[in-house]
N, C-alpha and C. Protein backbone atom coordinates (compact mmCIF):
# COMPACT_ATOMS: atom_id res chain seq x y z
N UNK A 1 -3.34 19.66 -9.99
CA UNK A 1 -2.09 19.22 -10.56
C UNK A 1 -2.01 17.69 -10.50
N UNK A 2 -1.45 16.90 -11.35
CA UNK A 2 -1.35 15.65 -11.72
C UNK A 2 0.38 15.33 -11.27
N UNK A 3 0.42 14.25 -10.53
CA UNK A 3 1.68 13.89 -10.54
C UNK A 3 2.26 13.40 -11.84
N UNK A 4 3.85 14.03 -12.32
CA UNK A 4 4.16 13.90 -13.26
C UNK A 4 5.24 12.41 -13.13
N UNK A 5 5.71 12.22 -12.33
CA UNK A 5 6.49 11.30 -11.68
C UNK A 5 6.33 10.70 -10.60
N UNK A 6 5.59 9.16 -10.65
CA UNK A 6 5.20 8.40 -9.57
C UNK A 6 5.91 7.15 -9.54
N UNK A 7 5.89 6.91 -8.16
CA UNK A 7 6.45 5.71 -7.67
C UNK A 7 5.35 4.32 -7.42
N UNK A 8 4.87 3.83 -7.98
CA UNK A 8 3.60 2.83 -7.95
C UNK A 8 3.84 1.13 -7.08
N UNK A 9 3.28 1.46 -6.00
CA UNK A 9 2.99 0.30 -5.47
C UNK A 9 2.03 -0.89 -5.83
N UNK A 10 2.20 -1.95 -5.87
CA UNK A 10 1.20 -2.62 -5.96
C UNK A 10 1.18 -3.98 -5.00
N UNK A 11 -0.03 -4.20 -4.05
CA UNK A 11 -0.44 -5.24 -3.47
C UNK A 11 -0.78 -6.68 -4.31
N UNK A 12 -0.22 -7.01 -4.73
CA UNK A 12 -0.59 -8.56 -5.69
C UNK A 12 -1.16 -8.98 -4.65
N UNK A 13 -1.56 -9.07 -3.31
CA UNK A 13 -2.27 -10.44 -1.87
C UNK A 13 -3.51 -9.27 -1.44
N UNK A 14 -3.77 -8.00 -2.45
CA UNK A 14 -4.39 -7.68 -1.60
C UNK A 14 -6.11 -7.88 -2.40
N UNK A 15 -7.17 -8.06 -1.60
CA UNK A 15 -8.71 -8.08 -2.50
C UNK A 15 -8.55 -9.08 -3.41
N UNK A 16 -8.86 -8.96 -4.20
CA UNK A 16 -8.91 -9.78 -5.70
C UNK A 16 -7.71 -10.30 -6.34
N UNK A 17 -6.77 -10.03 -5.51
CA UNK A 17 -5.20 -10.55 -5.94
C UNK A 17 -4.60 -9.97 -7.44
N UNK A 18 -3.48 -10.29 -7.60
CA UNK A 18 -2.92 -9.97 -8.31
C UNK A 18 -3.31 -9.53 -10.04
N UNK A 19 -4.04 -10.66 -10.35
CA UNK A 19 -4.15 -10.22 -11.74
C UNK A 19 -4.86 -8.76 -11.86
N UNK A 20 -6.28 -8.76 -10.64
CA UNK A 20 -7.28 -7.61 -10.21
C UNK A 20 -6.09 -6.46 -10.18
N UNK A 21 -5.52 -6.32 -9.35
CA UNK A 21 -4.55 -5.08 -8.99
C UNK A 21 -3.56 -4.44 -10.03
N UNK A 22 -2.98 -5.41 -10.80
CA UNK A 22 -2.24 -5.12 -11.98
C UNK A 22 -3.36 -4.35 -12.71
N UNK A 23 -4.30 -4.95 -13.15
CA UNK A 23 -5.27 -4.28 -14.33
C UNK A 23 -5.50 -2.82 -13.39
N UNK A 24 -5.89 -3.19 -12.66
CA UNK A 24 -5.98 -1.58 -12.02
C UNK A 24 -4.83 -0.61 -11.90
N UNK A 25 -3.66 -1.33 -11.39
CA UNK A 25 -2.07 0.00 -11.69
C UNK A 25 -2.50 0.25 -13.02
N UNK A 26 -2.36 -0.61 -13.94
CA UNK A 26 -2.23 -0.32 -15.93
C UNK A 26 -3.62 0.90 -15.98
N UNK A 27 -4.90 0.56 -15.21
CA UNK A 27 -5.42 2.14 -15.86
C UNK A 27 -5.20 2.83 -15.34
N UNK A 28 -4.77 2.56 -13.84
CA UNK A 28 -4.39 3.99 -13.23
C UNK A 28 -3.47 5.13 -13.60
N UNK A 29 -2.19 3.95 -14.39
CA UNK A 29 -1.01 4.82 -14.58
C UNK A 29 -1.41 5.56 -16.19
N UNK A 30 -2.78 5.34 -16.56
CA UNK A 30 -3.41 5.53 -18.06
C UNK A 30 -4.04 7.17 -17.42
N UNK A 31 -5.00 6.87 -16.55
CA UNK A 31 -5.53 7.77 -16.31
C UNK A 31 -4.84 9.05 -15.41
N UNK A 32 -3.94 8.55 -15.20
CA UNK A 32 -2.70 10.07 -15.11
C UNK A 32 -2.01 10.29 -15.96
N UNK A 33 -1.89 9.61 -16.64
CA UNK A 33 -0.55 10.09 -18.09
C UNK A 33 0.62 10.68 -17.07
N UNK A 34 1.04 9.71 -16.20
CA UNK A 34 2.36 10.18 -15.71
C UNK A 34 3.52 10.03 -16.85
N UNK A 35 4.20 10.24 -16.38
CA UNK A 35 5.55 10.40 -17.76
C UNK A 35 6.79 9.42 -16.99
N UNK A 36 6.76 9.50 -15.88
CA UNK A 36 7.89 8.79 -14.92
C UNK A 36 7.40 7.90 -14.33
N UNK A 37 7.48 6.55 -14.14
CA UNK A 37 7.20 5.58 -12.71
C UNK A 37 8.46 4.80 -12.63
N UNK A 38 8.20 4.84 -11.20
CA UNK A 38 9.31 3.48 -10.72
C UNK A 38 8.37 2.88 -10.00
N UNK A 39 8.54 1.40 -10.14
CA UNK A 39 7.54 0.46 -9.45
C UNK A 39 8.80 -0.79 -8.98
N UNK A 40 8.13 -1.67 -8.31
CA UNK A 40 8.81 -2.91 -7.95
C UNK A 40 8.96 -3.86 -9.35
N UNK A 41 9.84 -5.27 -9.13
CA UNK A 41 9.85 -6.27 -10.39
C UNK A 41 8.23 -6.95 -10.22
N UNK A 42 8.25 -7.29 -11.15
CA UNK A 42 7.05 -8.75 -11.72
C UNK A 42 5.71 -7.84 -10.76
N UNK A 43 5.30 -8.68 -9.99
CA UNK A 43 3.90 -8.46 -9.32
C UNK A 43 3.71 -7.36 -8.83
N UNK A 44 4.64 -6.29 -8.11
CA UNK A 44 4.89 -5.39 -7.16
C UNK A 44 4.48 -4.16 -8.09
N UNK A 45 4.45 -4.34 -9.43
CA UNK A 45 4.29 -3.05 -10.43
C UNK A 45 4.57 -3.23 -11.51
N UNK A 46 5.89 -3.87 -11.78
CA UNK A 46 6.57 -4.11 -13.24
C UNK A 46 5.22 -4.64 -14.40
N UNK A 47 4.69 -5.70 -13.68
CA UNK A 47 4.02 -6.38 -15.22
C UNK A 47 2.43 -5.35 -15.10
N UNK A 48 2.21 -4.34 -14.36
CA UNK A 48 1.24 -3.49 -15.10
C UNK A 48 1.69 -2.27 -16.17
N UNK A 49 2.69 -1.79 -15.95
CA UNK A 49 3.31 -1.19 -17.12
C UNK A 49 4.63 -1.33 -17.63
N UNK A 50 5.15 -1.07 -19.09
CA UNK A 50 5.92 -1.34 -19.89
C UNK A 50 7.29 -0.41 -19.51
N UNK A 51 6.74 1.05 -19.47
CA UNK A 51 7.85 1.88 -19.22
C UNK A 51 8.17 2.32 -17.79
N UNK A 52 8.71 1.53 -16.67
CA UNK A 52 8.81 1.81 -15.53
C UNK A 52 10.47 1.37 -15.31
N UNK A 53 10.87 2.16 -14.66
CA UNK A 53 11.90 2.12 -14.21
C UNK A 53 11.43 1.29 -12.99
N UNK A 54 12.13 -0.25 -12.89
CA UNK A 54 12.16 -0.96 -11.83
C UNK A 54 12.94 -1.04 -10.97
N UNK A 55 13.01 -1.09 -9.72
CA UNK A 55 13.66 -0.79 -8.63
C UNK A 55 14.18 -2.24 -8.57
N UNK A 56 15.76 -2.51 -7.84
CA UNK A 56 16.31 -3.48 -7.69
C UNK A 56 16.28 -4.26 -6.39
N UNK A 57 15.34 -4.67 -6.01
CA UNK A 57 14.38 -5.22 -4.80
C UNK A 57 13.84 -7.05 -4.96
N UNK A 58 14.11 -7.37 -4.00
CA UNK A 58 13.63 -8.72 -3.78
C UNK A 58 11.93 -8.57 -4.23
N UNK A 59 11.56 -9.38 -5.20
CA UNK A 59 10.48 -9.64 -5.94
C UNK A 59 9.57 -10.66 -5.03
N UNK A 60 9.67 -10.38 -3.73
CA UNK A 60 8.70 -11.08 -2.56
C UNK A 60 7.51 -10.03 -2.21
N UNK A 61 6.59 -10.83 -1.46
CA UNK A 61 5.33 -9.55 -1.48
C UNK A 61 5.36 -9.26 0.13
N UNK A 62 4.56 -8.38 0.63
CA UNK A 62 4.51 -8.15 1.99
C UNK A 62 4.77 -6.72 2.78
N UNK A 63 4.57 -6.24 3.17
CA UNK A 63 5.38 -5.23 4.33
C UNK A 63 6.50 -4.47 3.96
N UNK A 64 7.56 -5.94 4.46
CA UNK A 64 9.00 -5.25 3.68
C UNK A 64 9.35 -4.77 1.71
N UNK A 65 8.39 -5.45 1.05
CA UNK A 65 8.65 -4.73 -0.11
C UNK A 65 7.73 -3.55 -0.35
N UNK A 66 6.73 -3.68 -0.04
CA UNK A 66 5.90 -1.94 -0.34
C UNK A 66 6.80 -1.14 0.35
N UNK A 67 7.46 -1.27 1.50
CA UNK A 67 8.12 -0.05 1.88
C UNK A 67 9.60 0.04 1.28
N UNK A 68 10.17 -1.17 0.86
CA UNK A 68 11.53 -1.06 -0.27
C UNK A 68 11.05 -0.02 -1.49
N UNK A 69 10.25 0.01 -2.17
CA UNK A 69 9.49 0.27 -3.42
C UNK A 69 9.26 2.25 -2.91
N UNK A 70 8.51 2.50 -1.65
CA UNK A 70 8.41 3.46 -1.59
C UNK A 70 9.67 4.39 -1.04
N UNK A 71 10.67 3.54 -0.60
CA UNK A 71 11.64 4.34 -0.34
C UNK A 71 12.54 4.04 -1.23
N UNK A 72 12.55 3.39 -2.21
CA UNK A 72 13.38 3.49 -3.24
C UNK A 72 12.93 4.90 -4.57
N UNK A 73 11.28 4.59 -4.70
CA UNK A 73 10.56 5.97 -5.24
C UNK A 73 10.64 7.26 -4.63
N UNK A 74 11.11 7.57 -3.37
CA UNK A 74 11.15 8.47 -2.80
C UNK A 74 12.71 9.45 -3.01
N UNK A 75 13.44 8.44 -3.03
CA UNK A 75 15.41 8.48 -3.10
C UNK A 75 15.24 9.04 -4.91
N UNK A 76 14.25 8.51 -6.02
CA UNK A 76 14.47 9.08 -6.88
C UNK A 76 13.90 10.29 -6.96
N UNK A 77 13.01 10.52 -6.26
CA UNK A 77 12.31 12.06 -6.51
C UNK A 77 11.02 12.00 -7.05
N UNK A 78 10.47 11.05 -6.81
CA UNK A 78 8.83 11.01 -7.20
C UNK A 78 8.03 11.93 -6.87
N UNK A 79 7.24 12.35 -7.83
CA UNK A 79 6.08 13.53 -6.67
C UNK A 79 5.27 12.86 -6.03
N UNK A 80 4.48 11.77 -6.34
CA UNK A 80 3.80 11.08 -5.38
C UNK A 80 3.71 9.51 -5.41
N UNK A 81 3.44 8.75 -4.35
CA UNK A 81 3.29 7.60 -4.41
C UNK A 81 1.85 6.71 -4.82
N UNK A 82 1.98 6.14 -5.40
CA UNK A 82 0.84 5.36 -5.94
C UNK A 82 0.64 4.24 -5.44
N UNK A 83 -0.38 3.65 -4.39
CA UNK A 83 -0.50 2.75 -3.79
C UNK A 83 -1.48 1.51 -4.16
N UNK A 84 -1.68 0.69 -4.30
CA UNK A 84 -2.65 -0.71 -5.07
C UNK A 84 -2.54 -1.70 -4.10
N UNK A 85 -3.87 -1.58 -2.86
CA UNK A 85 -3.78 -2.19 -2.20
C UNK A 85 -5.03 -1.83 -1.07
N UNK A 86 -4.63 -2.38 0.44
CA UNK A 86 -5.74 -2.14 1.17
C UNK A 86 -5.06 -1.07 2.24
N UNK A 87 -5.87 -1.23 3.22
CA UNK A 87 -5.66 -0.27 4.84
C UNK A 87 -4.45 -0.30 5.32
N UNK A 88 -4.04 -1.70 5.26
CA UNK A 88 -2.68 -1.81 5.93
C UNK A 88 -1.33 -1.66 5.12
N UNK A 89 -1.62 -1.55 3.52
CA UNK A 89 -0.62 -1.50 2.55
C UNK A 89 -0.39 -0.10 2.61
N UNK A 90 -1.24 0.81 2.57
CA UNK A 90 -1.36 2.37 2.63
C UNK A 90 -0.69 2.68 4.12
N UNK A 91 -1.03 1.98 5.34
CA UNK A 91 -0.20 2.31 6.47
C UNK A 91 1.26 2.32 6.19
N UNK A 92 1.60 0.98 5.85
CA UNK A 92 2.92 0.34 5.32
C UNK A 92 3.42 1.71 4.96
N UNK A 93 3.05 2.08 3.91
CA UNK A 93 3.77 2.73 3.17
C UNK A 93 4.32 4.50 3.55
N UNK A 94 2.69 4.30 4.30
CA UNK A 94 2.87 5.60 5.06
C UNK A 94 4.10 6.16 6.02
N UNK A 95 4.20 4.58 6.83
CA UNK A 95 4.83 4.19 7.99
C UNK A 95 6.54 4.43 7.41
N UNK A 96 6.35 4.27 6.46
CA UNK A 96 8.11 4.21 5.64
C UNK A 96 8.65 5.63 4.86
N UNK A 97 7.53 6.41 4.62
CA UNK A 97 7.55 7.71 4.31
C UNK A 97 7.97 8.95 5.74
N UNK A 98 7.10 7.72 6.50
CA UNK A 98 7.20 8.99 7.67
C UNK A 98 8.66 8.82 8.48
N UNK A 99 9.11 6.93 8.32
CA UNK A 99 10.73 7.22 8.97
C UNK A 99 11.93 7.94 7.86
N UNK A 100 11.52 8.46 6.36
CA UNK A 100 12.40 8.82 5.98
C UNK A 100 12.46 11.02 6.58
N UNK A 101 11.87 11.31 7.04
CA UNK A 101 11.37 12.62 7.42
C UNK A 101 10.82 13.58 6.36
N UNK A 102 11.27 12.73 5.30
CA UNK A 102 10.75 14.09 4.14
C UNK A 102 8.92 13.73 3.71
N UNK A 103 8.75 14.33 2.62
CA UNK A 103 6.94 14.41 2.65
C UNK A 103 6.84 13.83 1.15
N UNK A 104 6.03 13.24 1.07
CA UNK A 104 5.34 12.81 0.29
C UNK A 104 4.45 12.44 -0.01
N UNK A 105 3.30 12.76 -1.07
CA UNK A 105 2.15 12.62 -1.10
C UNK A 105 1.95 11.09 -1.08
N UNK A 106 0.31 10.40 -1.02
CA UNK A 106 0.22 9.37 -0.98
C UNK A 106 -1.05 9.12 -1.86
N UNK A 107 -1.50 8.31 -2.54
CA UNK A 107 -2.41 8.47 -3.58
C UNK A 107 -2.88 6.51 -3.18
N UNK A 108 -3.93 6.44 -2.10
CA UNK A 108 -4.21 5.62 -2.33
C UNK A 108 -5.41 4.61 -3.12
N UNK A 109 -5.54 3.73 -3.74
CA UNK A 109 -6.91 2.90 -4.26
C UNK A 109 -7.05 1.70 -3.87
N UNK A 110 -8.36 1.45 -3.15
CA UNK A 110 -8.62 0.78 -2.15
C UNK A 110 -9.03 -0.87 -3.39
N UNK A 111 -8.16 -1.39 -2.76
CA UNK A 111 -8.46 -2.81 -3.73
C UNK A 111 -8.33 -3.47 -2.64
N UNK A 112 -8.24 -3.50 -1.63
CA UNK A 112 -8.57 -4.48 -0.50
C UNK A 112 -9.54 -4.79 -0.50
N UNK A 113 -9.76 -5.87 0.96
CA UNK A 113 -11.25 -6.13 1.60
C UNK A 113 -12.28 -5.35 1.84
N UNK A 114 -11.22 -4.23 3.00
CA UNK A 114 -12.10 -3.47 3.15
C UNK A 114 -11.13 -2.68 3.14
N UNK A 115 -12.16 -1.14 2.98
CA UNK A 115 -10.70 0.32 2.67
C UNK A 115 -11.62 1.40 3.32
N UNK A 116 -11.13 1.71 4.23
CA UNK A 116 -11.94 2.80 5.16
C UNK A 116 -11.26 3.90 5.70
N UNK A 117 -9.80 3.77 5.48
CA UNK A 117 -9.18 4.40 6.32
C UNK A 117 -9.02 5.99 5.05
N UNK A 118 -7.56 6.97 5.84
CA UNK A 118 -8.23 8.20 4.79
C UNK A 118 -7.20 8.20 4.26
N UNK A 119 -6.15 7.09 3.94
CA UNK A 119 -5.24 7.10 3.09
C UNK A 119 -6.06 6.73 1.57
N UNK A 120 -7.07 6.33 1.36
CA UNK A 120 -7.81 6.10 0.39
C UNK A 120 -8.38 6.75 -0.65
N UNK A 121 -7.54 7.38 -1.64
CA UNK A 121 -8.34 8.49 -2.14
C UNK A 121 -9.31 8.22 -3.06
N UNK A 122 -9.36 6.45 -3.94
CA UNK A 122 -10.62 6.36 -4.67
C UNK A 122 -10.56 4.77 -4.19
N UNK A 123 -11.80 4.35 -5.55
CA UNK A 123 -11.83 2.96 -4.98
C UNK A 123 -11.03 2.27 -6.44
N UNK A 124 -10.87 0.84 -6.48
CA UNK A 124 -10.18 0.30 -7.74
C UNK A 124 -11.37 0.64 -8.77
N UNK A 125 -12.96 0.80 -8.69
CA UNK A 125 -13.87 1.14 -9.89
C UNK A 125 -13.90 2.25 -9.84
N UNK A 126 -13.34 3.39 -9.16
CA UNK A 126 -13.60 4.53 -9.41
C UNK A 126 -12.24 5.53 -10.67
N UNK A 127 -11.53 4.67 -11.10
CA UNK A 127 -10.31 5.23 -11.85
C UNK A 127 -10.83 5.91 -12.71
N UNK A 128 -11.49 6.33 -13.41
CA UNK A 128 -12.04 6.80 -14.82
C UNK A 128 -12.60 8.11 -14.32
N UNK A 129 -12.29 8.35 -12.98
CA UNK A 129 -12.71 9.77 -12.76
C UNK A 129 -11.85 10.56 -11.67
N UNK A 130 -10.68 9.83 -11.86
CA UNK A 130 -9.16 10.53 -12.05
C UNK A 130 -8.66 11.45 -13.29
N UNK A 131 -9.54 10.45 -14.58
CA UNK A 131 -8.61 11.37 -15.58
C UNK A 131 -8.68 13.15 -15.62
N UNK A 132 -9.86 13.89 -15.44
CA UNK A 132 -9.74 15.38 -15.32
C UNK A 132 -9.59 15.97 -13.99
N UNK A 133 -9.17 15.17 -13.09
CA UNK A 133 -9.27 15.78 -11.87
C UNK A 133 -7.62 16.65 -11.29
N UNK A 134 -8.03 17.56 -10.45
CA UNK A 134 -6.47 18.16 -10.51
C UNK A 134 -6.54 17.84 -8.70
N UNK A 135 -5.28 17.30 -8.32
CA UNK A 135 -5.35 16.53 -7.40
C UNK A 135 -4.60 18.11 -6.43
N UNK A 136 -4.58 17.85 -5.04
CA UNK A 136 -4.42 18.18 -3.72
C UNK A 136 -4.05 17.79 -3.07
N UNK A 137 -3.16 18.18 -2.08
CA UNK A 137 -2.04 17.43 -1.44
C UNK A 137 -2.88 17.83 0.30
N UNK A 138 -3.66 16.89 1.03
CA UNK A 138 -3.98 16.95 2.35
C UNK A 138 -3.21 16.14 3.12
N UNK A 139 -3.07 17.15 4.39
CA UNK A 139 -2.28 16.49 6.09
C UNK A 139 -3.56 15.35 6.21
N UNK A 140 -3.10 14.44 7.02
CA UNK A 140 -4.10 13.34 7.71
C UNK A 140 -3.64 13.18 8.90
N UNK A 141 -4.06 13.20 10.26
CA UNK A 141 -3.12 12.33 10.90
C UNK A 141 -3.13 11.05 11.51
N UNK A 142 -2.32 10.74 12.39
CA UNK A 142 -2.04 9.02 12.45
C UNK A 142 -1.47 9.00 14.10
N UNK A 143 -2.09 7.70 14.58
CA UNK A 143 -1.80 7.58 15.57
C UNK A 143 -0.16 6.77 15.68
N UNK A 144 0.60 7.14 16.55
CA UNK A 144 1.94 6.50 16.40
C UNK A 144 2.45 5.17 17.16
N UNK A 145 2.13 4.21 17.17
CA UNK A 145 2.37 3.76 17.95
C UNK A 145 4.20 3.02 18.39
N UNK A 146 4.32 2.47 19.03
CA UNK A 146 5.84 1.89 19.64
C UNK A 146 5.63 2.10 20.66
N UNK A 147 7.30 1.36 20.80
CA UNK A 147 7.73 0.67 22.55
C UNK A 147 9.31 0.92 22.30
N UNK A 148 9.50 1.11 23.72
CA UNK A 148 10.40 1.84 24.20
C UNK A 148 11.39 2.51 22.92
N UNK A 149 10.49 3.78 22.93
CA UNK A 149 11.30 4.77 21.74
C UNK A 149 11.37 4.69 20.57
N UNK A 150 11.02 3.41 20.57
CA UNK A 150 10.87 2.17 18.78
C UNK A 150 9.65 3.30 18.37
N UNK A 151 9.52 3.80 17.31
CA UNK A 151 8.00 3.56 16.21
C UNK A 151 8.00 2.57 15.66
N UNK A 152 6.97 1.81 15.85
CA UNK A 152 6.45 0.17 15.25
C UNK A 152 5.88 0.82 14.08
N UNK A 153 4.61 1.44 14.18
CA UNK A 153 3.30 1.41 13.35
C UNK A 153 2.83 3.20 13.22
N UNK A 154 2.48 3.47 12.39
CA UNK A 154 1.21 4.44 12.09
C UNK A 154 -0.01 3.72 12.26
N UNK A 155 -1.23 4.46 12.75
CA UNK A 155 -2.66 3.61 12.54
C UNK A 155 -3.28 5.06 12.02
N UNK A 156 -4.06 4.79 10.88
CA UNK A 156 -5.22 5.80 10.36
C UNK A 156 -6.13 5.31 10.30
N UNK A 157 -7.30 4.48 10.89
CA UNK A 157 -8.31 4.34 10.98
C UNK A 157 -8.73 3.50 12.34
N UNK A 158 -7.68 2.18 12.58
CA UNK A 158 -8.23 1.19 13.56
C UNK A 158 -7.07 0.56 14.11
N UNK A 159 -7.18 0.57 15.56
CA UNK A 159 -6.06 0.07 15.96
C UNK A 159 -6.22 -1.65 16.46
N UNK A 160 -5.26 -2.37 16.43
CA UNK A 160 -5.94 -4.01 16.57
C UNK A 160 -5.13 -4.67 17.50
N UNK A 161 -5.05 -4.49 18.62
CA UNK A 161 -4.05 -5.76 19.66
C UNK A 161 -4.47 -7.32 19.62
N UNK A 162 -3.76 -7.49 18.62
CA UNK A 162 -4.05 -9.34 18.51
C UNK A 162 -3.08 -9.88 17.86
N UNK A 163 -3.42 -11.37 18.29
CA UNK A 163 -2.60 -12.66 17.50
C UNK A 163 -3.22 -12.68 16.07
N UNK A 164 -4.05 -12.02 15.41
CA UNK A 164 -4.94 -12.06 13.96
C UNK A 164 -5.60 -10.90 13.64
N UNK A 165 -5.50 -10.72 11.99
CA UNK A 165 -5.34 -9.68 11.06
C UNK A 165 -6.67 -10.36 10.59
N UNK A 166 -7.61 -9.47 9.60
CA UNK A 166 -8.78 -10.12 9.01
C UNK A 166 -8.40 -9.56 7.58
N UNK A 167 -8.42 -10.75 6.82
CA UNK A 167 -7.79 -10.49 5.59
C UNK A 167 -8.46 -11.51 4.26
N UNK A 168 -8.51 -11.37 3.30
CA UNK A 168 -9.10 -12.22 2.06
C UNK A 168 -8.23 -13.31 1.83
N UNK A 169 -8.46 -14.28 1.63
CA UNK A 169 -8.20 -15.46 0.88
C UNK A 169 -9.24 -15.96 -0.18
N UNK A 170 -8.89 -16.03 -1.24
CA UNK A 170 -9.74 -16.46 -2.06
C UNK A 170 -10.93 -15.91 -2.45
N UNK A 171 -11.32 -14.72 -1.89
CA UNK A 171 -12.18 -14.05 -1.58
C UNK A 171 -13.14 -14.21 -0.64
N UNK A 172 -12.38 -15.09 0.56
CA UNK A 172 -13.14 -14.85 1.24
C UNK A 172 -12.71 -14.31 2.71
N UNK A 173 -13.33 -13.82 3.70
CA UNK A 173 -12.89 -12.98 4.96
C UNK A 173 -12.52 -13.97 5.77
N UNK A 174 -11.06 -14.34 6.70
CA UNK A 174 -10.44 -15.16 7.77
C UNK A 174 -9.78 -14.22 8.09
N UNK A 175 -9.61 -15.02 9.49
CA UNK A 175 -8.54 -14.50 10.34
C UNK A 175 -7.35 -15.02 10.22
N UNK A 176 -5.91 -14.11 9.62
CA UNK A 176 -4.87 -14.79 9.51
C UNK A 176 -4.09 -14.50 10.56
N UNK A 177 -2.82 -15.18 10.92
CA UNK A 177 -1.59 -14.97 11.66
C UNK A 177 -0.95 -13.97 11.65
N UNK A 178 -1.03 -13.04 12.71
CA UNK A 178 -0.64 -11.41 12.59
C UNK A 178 0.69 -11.86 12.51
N UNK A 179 1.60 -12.57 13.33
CA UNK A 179 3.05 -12.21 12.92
C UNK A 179 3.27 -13.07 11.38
N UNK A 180 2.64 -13.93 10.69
CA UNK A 180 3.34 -14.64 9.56
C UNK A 180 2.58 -13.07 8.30
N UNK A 181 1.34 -12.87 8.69
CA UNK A 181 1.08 -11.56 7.46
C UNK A 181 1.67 -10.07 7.68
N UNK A 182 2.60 -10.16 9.02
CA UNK A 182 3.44 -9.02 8.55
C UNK A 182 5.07 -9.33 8.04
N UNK A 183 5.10 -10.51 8.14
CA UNK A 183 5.88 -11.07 7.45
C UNK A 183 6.08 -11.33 5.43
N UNK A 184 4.48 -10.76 5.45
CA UNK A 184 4.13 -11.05 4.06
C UNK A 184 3.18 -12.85 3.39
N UNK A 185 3.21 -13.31 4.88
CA UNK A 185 2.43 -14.66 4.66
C UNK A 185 1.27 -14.72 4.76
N UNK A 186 0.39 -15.23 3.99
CA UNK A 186 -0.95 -15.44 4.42
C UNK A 186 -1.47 -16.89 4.98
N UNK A 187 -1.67 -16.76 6.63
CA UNK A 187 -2.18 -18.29 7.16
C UNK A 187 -3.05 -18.20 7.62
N UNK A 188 -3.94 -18.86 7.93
CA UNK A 188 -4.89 -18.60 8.80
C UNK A 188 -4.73 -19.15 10.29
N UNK A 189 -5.13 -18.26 11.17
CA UNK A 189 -5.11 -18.06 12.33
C UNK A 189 -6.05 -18.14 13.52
N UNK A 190 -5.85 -18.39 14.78
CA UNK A 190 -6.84 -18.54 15.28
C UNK A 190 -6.51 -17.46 16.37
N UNK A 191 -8.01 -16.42 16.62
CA UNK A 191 -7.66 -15.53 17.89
C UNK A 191 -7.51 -16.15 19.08
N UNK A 192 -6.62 -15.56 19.86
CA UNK A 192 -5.73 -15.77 21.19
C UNK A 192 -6.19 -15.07 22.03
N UNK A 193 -5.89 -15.16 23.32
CA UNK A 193 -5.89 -13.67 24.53
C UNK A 193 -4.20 -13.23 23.99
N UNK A 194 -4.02 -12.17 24.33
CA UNK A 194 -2.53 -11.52 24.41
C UNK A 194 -2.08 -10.94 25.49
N UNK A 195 -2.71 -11.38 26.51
CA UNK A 195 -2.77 -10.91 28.01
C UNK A 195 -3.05 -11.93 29.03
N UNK A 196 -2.76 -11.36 30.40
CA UNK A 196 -3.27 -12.35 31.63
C UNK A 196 -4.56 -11.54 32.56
N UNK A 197 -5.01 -12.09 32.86
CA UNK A 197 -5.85 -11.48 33.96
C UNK A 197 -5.43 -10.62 35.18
């Protein structure tokens, strides 16, 4: 079965940046012939397709808008979410699905750096062999993490205690500033201890 109504994320900071990721939502949302999307404004989804119902969301990139986007797609009734991005955009999103309690599928394509985790269901060159496929809805699970009672994070593949995230710029691999890139910033960073002896 093909989702008939999706909610489409898109990472503009993630891999190959924005223009890369757009071209990839536009065949993706080709090679499902969905009939419904809601996506974010401008970068977030809007400028890969024409007929999307856009969600009324701060047009900033980061954390807090993939998960505005998926819980705004979720409140309309999407069958599944469409993700355009890497490891940690697919957590994101996961992470925002799982505080609303209800279920929703997750359909991710790995246009990151690197994409390993099993939120990943193809890669950005593999779209063209979506179009006959009849999709399946699988459990995964995820490690939970938080502090005192808080859920911070889901992790599905790798867990990272640090002052730095390893992330693309320009295409190339640095270490950025874990608190400014969950903020949605990209800086580069230098690793720290996060502990004492």
């Amino acid at each position: 079965m093909k989702p008939r109504a999706i909610g489409l994320i898109v990472n503009p900071r993630s891999g190959l940046g924005a223009k890369h990721n757009l071209e990839v939502a536009h065949r993706l949302v080709q090679a499902l012939d969905a009939k419904h999307i809601v996506t974010g404004p401008g970068l977030l989804g809007e400028d890969a397709v024409s007929n999307a119902h856009i969600l009324p969301i701060a047009a900033s990139t980061g954390r807090a808008s993939s998960q505005a986007i998926a819980l705004g797609a979720i409140q309309e009734d999407v069958e599944a979410l469409v993700v355009i991005g890497g490891d940690g955009t697919m957590a994101d999103v996961a992470f925002a699905v799982n505080q609303t309690g209800k279920r929703c599928p997750i359909m991710g394509v790995g246009a990151g750096s690197i994409n390993a985790g099993d939120l990943i269901t193809c890669k950005a060159d593999q779209l063209e062999e979506l179009v006959d496929v009849n999709f399946r809805v699988e459990s995964i699970g995820a490690l939970v993490a938080g502090c005192n009672d808080e859920v911070l994070a889901l992790a599905f593949n790798d867990v990272v205690i640090g002052t730095t995230v390893v992330g693309t710029v320009g295409g190339d691999f640095i270490n950025l500033d874990a608190n400014a890139f969950f903020d949605g910033t990209q800086i580069p960073g230098e690793p720290r201890p996060v502990g004492t002896d």
